[in-house]
N, C-alpha and C. Protein backbone atom coordinates (compact mmCIF):
# COMPACT_ATOMS: atom_id res chain seq x y z
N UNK A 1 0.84 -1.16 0.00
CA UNK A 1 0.00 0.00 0.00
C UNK A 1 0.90 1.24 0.00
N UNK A 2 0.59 2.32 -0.72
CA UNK A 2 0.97 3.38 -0.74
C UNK A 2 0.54 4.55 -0.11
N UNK A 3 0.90 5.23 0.24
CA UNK A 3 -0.04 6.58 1.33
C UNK A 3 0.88 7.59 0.54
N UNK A 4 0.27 8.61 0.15
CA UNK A 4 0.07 10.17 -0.28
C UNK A 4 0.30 10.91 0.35
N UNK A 5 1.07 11.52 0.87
CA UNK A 5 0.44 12.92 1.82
C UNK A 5 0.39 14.02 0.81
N UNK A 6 -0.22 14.92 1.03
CA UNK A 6 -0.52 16.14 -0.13
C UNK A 6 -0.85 17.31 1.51
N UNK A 7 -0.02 18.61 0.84
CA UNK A 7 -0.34 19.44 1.92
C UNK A 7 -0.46 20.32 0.55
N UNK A 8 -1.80 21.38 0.89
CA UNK A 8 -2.17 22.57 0.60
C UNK A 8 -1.85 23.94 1.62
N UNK A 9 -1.44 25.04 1.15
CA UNK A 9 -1.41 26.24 1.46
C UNK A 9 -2.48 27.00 1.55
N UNK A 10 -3.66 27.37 2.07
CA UNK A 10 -4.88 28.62 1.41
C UNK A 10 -4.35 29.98 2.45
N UNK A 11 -4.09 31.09 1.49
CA UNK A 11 -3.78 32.28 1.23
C UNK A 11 -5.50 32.84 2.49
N UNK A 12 -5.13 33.08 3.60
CA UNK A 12 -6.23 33.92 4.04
C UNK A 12 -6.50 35.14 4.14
N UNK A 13 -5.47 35.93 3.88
CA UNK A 13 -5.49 37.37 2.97
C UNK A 13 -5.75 37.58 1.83
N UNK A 14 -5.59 38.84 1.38
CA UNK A 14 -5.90 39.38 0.26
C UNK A 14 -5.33 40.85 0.58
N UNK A 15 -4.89 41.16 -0.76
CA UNK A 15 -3.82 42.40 -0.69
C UNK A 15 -4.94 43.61 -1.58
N UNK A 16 -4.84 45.05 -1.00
CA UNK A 16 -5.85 46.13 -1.81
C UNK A 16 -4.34 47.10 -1.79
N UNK A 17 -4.67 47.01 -3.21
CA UNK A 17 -3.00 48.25 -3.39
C UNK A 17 -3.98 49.85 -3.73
N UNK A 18 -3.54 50.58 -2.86
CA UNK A 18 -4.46 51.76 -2.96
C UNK A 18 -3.16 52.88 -3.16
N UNK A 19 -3.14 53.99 -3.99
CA UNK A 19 -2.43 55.11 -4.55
C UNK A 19 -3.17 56.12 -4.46
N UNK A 20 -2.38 57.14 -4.78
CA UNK A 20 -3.43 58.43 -4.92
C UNK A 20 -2.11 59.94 -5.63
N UNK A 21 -2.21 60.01 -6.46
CA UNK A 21 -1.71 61.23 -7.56
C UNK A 21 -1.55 61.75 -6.91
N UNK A 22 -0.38 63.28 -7.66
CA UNK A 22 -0.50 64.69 -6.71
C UNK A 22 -1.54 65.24 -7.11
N UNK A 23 -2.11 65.82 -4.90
CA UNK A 23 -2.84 67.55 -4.92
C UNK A 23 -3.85 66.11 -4.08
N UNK A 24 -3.67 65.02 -3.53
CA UNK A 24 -4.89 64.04 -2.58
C UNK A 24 -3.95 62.89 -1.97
N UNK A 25 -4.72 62.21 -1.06
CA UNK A 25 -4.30 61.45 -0.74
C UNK A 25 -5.62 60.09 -0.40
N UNK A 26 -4.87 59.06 -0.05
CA UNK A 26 -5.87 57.87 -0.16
C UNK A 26 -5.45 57.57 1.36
N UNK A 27 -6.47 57.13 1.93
CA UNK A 27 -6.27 56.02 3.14
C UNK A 27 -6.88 55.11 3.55
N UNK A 28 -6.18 53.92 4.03
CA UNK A 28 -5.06 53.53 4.09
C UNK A 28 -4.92 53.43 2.43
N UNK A 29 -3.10 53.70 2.68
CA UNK A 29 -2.51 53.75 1.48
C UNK A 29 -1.95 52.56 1.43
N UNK A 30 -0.71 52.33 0.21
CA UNK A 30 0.24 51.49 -0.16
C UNK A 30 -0.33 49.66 -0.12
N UNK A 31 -0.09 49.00 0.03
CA UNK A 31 -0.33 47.62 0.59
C UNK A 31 -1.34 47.20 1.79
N UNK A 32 -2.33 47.10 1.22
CA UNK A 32 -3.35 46.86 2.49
C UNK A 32 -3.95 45.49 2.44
N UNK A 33 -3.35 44.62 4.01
CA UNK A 33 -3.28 43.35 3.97
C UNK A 33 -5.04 43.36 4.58
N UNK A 34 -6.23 42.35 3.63
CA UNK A 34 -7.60 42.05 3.79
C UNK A 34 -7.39 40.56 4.32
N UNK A 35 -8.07 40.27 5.64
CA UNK A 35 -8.76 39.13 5.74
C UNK A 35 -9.84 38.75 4.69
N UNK A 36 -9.67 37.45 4.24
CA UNK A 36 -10.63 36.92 2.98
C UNK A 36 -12.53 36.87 3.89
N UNK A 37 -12.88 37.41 3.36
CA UNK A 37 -14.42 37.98 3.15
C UNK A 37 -14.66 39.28 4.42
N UNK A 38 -13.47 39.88 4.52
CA UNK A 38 -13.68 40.85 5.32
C UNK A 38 -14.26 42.43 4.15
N UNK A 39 -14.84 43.53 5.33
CA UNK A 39 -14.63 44.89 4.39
C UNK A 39 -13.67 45.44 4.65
N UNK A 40 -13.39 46.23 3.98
CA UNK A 40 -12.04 47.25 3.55
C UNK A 40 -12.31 48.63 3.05
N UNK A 41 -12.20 49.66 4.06
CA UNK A 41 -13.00 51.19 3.65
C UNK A 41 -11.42 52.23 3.07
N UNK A 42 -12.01 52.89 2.22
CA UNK A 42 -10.75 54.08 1.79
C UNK A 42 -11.31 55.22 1.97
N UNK A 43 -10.32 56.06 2.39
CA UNK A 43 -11.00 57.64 2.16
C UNK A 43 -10.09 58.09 1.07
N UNK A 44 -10.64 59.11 0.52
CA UNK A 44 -9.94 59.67 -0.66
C UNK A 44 -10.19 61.44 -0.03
N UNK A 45 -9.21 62.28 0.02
CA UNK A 45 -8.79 63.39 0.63
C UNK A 45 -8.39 64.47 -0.38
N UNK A 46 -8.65 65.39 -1.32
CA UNK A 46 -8.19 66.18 -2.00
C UNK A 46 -7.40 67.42 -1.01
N UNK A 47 -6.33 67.64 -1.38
CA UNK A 47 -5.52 68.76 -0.75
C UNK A 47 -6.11 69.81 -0.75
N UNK A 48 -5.47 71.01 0.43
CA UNK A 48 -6.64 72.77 -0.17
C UNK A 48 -6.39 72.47 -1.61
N UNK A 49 -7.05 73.57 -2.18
CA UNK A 49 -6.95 73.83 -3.61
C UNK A 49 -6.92 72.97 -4.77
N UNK A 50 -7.49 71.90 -4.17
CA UNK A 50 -7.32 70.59 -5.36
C UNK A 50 -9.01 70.16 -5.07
N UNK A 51 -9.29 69.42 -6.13
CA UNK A 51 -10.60 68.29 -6.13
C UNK A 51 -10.42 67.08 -6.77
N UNK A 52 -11.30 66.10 -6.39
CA UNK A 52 -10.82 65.12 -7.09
C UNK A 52 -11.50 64.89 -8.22
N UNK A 53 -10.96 64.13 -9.00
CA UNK A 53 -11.19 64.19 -10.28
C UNK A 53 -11.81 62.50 -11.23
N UNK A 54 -11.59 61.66 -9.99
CA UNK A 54 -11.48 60.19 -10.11
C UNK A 54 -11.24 59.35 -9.59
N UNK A 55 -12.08 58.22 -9.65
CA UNK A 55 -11.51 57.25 -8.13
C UNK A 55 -11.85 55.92 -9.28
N UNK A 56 -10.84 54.95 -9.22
CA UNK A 56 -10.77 54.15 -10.39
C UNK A 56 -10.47 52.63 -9.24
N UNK A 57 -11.45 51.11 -9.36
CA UNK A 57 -11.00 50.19 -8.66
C UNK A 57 -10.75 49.24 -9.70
N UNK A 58 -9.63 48.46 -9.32
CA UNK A 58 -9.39 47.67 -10.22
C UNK A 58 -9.79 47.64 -11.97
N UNK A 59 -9.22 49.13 -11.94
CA UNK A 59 -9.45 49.70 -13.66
C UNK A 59 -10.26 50.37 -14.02
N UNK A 60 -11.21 50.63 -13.22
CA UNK A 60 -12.63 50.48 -13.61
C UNK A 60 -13.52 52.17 -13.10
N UNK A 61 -13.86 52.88 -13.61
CA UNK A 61 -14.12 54.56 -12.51
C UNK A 61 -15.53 53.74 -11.81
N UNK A 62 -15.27 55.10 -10.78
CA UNK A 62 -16.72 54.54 -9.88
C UNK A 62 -16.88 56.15 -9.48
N UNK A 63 -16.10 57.13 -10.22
CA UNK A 63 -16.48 58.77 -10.36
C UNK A 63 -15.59 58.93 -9.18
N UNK A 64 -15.72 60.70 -8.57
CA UNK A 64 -15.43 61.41 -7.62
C UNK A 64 -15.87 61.46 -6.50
N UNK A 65 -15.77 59.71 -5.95
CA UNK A 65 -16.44 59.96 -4.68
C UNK A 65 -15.10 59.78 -3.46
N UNK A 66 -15.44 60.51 -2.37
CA UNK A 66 -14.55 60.80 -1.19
C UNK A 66 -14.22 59.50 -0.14
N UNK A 67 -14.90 58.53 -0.83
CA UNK A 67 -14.64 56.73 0.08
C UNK A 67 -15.12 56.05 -0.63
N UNK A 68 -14.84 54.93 -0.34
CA UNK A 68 -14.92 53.44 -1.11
C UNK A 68 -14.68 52.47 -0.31
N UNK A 69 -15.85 51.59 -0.36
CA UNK A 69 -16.12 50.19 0.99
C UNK A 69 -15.82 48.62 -0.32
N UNK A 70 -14.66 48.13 -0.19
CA UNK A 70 -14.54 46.81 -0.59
C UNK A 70 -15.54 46.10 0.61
N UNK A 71 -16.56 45.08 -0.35
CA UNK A 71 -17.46 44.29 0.70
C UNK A 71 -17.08 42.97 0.67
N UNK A 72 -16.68 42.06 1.29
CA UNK A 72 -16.93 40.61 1.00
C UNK A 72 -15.55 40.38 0.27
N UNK A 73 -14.40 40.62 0.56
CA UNK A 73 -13.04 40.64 -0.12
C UNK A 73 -12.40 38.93 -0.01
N UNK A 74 -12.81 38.88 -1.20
CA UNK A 74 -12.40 37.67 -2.08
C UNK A 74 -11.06 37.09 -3.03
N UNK A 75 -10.72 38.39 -3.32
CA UNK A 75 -9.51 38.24 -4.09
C UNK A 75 -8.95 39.61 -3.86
N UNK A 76 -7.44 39.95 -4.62
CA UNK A 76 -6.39 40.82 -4.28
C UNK A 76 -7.33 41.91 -5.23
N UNK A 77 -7.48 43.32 -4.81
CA UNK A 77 -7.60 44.62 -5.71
C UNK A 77 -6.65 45.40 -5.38
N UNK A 78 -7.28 46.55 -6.89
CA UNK A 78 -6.59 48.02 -6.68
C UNK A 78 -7.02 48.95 -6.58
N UNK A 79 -7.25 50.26 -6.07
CA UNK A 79 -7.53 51.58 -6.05
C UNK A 79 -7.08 52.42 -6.27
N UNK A 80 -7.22 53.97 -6.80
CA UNK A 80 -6.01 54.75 -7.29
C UNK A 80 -7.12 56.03 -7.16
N UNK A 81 -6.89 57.12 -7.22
CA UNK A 81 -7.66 58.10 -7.05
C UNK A 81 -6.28 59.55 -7.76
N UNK A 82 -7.31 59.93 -8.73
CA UNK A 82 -6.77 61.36 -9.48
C UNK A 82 -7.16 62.82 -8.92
N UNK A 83 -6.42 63.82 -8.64
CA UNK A 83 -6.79 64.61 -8.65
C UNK A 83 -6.38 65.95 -9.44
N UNK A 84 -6.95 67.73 -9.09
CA UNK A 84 -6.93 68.27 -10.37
C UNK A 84 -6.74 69.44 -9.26
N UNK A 85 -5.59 70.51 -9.95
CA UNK A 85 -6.06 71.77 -9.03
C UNK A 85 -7.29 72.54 -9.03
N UNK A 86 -8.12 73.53 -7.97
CA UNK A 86 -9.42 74.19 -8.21
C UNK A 86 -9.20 74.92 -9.40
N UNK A 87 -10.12 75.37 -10.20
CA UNK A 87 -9.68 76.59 -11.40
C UNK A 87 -9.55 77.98 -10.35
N UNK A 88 -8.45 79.00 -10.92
CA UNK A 88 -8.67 80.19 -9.86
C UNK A 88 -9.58 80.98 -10.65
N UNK A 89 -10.56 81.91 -10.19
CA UNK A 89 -11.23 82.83 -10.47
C UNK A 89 -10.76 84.23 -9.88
N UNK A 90 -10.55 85.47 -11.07
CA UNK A 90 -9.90 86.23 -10.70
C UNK A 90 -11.20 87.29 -10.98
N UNK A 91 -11.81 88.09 -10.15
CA UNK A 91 -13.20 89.09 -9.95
C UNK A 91 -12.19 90.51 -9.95
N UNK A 92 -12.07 91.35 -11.14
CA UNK A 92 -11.96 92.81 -11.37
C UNK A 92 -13.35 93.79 -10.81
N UNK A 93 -12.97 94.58 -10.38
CA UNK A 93 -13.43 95.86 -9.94
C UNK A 93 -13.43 96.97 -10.35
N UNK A 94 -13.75 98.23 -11.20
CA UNK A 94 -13.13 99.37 -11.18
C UNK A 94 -14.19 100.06 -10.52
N UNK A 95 -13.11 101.08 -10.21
CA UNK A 95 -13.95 102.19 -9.37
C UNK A 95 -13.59 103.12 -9.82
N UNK A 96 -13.41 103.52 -10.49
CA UNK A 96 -13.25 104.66 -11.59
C UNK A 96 -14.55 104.72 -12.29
N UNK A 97 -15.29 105.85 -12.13
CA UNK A 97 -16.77 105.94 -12.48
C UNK A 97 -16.44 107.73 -12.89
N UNK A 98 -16.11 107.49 -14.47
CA UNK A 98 -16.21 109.01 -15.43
C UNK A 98 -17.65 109.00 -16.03
């Protein structure tokens, strides 16, 4: 008779790589280790004078919103978030009235 042993590894994490452009920031950033079917929340932060411009998960836009809830984390994602400076508006006056 022959006996087998077979050992398996299962991965109980899951990795969310989150970035964020200049003029914002993302949090948590860089490498974010997920328990498998846990949630996973981001904030997305535009600097003064900046807005954001895009919040993209795993490729994909989901628009300019200020957080993002991974639900039920199953496998490894990504997040990335763009931002844009405000436009300046410059308001003239004269007061010179001939």
């Amino acid at each position: 008779m022959v006996i087998i042993n077979v050992s398996t590894t299962f991965s109980n994490t899951h990795t969310i790589t989150a970035s964020a452009g200049a003029g914002g920031t993302i949090s948590p950033s860089g490498a974010v280790s997920v328990n498998h079917g846990a949630d996973q929340s981001f904030t997305i932060n535009p600097n003064s004078g900046y807005s954001i411009t895009g919040v993209w998960v795993d490729g994909s836009p989901v628009g300019a919103v200020t957080s993002y809830t991974f639900t039920n984390v199953q496998a490894d994602h990504t997040i990335s978030a763009s931002f844009a400076p405000n436009p300046t508006v410059i308001i003239s006056v004269n007061t010179n009235q001939e």
